[in-house]
Protein backbone atom coordinates (compact mmCIF):
# COMPACT_ATOMS: atom_id res chain seq x y z
CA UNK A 1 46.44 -103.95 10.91
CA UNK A 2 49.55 -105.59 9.49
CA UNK A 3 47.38 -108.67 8.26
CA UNK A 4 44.17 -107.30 7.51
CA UNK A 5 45.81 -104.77 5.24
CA UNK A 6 48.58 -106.98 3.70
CA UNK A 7 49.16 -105.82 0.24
CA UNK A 8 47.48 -102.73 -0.12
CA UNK A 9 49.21 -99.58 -0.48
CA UNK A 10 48.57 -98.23 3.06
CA UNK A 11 49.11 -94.37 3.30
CA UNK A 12 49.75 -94.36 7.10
CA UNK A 13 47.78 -95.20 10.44
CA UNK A 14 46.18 -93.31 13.06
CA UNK A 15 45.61 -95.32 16.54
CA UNK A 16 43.51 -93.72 18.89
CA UNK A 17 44.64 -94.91 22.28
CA UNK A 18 45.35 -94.44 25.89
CA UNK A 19 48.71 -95.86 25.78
CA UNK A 20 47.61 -99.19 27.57
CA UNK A 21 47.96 -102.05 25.94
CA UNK A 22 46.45 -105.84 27.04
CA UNK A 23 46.53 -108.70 24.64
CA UNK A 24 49.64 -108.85 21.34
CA UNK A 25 52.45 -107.07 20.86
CA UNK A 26 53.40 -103.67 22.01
CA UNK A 27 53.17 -101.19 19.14
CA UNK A 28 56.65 -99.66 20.24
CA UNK A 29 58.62 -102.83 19.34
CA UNK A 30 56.56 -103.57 16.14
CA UNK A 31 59.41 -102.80 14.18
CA UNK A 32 57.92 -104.41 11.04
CA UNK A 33 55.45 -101.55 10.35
CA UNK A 34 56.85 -100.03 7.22
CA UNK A 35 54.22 -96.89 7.31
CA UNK A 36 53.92 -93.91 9.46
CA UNK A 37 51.67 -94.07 12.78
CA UNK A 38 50.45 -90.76 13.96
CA UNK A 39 49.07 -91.56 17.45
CA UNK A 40 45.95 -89.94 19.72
CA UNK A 41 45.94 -89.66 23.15
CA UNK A 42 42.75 -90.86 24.43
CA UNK A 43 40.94 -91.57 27.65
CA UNK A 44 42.61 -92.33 31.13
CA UNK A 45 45.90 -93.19 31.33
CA UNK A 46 45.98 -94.55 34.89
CA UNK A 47 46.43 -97.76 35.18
CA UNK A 48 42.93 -99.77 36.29
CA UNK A 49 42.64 -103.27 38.21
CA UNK A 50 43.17 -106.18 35.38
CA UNK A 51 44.02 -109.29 35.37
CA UNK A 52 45.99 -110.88 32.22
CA UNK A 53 46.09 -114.32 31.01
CA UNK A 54 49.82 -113.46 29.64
CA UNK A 55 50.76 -116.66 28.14
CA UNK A 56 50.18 -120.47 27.75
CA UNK A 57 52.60 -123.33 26.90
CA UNK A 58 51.61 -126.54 26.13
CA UNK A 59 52.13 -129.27 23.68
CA UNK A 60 50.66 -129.34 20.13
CA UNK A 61 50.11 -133.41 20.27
CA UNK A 62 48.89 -135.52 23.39
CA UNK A 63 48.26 -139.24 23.62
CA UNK A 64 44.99 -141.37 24.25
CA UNK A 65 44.38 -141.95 28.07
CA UNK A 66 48.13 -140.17 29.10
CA UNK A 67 48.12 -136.80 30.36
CA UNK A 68 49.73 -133.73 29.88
CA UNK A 69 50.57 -130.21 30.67
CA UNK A 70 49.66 -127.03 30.59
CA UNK A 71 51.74 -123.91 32.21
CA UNK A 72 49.47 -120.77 32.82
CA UNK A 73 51.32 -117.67 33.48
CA UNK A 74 49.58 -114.33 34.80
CA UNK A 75 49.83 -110.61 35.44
CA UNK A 76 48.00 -108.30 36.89
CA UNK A 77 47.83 -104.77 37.31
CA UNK A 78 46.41 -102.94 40.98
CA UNK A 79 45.06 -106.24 41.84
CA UNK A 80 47.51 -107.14 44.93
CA UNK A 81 46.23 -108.70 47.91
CA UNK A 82 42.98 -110.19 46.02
CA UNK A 83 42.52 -113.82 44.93
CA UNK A 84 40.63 -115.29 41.62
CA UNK A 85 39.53 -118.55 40.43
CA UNK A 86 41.38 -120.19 37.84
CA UNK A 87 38.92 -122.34 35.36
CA UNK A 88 39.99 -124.42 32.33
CA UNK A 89 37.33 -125.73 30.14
CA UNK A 90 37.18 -128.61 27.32
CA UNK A 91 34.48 -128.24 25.61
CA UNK A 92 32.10 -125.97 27.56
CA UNK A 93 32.99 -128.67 30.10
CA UNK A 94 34.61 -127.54 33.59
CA UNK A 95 37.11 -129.68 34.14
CA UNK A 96 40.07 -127.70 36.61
CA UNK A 97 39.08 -125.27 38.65
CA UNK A 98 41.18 -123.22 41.58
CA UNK A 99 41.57 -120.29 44.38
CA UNK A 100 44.49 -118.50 43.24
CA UNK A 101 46.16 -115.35 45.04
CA UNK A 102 46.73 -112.37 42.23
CA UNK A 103 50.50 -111.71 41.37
CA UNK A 104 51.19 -108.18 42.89
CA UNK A 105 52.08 -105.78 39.64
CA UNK A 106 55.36 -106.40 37.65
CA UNK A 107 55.32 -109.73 38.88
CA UNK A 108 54.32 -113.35 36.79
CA UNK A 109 52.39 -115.86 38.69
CA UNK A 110 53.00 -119.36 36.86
CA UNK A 111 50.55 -122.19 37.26
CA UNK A 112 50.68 -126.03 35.89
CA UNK A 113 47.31 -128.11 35.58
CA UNK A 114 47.79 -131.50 34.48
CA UNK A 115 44.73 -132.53 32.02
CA UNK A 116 43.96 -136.65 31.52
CA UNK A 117 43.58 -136.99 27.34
CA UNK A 118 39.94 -138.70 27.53
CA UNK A 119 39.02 -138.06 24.21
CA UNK A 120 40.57 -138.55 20.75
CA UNK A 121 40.62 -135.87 18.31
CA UNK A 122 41.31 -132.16 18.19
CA UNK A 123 39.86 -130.79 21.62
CA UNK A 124 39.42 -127.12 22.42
CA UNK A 125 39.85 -125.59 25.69
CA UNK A 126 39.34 -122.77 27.49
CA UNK A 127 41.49 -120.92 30.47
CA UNK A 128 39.69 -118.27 32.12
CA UNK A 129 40.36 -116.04 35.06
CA UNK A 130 37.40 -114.89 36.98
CA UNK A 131 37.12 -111.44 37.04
CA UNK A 132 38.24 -109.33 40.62
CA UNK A 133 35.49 -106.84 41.73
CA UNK A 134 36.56 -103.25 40.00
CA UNK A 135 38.09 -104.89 36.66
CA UNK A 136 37.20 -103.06 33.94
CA UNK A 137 38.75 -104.45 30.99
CA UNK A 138 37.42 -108.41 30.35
CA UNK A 139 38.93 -109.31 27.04
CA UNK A 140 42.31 -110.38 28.43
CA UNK A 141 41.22 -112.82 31.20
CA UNK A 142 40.28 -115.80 29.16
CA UNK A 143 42.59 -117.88 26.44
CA UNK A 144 41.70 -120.47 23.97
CA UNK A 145 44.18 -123.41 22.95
CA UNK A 146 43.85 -126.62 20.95
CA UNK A 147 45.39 -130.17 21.16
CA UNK A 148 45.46 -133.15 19.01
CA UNK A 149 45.12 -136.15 21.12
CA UNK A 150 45.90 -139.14 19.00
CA UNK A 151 45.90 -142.85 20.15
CA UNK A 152 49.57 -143.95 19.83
CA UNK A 153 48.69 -147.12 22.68
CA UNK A 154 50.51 -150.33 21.34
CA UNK A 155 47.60 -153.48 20.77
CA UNK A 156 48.44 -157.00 22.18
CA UNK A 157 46.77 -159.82 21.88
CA UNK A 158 46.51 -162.95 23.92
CA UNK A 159 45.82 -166.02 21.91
CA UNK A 160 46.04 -168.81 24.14
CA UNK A 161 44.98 -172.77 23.59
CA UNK A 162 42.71 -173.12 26.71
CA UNK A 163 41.72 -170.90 30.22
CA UNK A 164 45.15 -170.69 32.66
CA UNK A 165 46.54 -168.64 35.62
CA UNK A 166 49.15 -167.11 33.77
CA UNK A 167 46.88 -165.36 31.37
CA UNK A 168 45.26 -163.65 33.95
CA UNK A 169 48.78 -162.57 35.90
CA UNK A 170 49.86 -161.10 32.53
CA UNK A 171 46.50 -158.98 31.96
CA UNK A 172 47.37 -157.79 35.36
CA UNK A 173 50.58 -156.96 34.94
CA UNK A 174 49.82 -154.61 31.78
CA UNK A 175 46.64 -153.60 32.08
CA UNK A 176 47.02 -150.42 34.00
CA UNK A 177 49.70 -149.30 31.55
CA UNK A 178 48.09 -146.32 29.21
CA UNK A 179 50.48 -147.03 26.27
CA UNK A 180 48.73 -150.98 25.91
CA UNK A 181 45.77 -152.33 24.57
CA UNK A 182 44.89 -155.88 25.41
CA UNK A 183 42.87 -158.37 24.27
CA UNK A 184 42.61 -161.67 25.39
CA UNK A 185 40.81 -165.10 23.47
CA UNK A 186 40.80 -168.26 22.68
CA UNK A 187 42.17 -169.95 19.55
CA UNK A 188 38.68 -172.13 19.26
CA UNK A 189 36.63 -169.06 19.36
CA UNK A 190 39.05 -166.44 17.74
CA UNK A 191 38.00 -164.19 14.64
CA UNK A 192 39.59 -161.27 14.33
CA UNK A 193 42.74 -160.43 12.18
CA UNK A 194 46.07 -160.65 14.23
CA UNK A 195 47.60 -157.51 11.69
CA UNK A 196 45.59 -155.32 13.89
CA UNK A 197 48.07 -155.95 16.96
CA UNK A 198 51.37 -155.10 17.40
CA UNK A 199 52.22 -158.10 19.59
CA UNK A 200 50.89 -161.61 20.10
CA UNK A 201 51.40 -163.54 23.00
CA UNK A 202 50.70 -167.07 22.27
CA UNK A 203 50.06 -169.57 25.38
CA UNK A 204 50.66 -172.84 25.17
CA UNK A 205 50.49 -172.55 21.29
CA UNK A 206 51.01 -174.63 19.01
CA UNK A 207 49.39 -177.63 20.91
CA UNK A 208 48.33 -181.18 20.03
CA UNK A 209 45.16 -180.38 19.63
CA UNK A 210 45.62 -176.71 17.48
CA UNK A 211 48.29 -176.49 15.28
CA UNK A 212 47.55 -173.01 14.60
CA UNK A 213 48.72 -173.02 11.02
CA UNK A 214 46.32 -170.25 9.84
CA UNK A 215 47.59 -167.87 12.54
CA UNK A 216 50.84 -168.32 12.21
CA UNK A 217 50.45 -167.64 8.48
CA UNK A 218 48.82 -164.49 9.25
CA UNK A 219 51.49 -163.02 12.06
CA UNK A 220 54.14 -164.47 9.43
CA UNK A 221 53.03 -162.54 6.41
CA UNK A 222 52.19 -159.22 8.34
CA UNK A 223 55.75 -159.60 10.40
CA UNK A 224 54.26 -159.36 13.66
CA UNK A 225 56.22 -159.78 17.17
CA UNK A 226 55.53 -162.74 18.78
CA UNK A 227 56.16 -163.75 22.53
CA UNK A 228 55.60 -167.43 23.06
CA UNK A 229 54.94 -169.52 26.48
CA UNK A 230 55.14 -172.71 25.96
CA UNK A 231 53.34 -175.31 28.14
């Protein structure tokens, strides 16, 4: 109500209700209403079986290939004793599912899923609880969230003068790291641009036989780290 009628000269309100309330904030503590409310008692006021997505926390920004977390907490209401599944979606895509036991009432039941950052870009997901049998009220047991996964991975290169052991012990070494890119080639067959890496690793370079002048110009006038192992 507050947004939808922002500016308008609002004589007062009239909410229709059975005193429960599920998703927001509780009309008693809206203290920023600044017209009157005249309120109608509606329906049942018994409390039904529902489950409640109450909250999630998680991180605005993720990285490219790292994971990260999300916390899910939940309430329920006349629901003790029973179990539900816990889904998270990306995408339409299942991609966490689990048999959870339902928080007994007044209680919050907290929950951590880890989620691997596959794909770059803002990616939507989904949290849902599976409804018990008797639950009346849906609307509450699902919760949407967004994160901007942005590659933040660090590019090396390995230029080398010819094929040796060592090359392939330092691929090894960093490979598996999620925060590294690395590309390995040779400086008779290499045609990229060494300002899209923030580190060369040169083997065995300068040599006799390649001087290397034009790459060293380039990693020279773009001010790029170098790590040299000389032969």
């Amino acid at each position: 109500v507050v947004s939808r009628y922002s500016g308008m000269n609002l004589g007062a309100v009239i909410l229709a209700s059975d005193g429960l309330y599920n998703t927001g904030i509780n009309p008693v503590y809206s203290s920023h209403i600044k017209y009157p409310v005249y309120t109608v008692a509606l329906g049942d006021t018994v409390k039904q079986k529902d489950l409640i997505i109450k909250d999630l926390i998680h991180n605005r920004i993720a990285f490219y290939k790292n994971t990260f977390p999300v916390r899910v907490l939940v309430v329920a209401d006349k629901s003790k004793g029973e179990k539900t599944t816990l889904k998270l979606f990306n995408s339409e895509k299942e991609i966490f599912s689990q048999l959870i036991d339902v928080p007994k009432s007044g209680e919050i039941a907290q929950f951590d899923i880890e989620i691997s950052a596959d794909n770059l870009g803002l990616q939507q997901y989904k949290v849902i609880l599976e409804p018990v049998d008797g639950e009346i009220s849906l609307e509450n047991n699902y919760a949407n969230f967004v994160i901007d996964v942005i590659d933040n991975r660090q590019k090396i290169l390995i230029l080398a003068n010819s094929p040796h052991p060592d090359i392939g012990a330092i691929n090894f070494a960093i490979k598996d790291n999620p925060n590294f890119e690395i590309n390995i080639d040779y400086i008779n067959s290499f045609n990229g641009n060494v300002k899209d890496y923030d580190l060369v690793i040169l083997h065995q370079l300068p040599s006799i036989t390649n001087p290397s002048q034009r790459i060293f110009a380039e990693i020279d006038k773009h001010q790029i780290p170098i790590l040299y192992i000389l032969g």
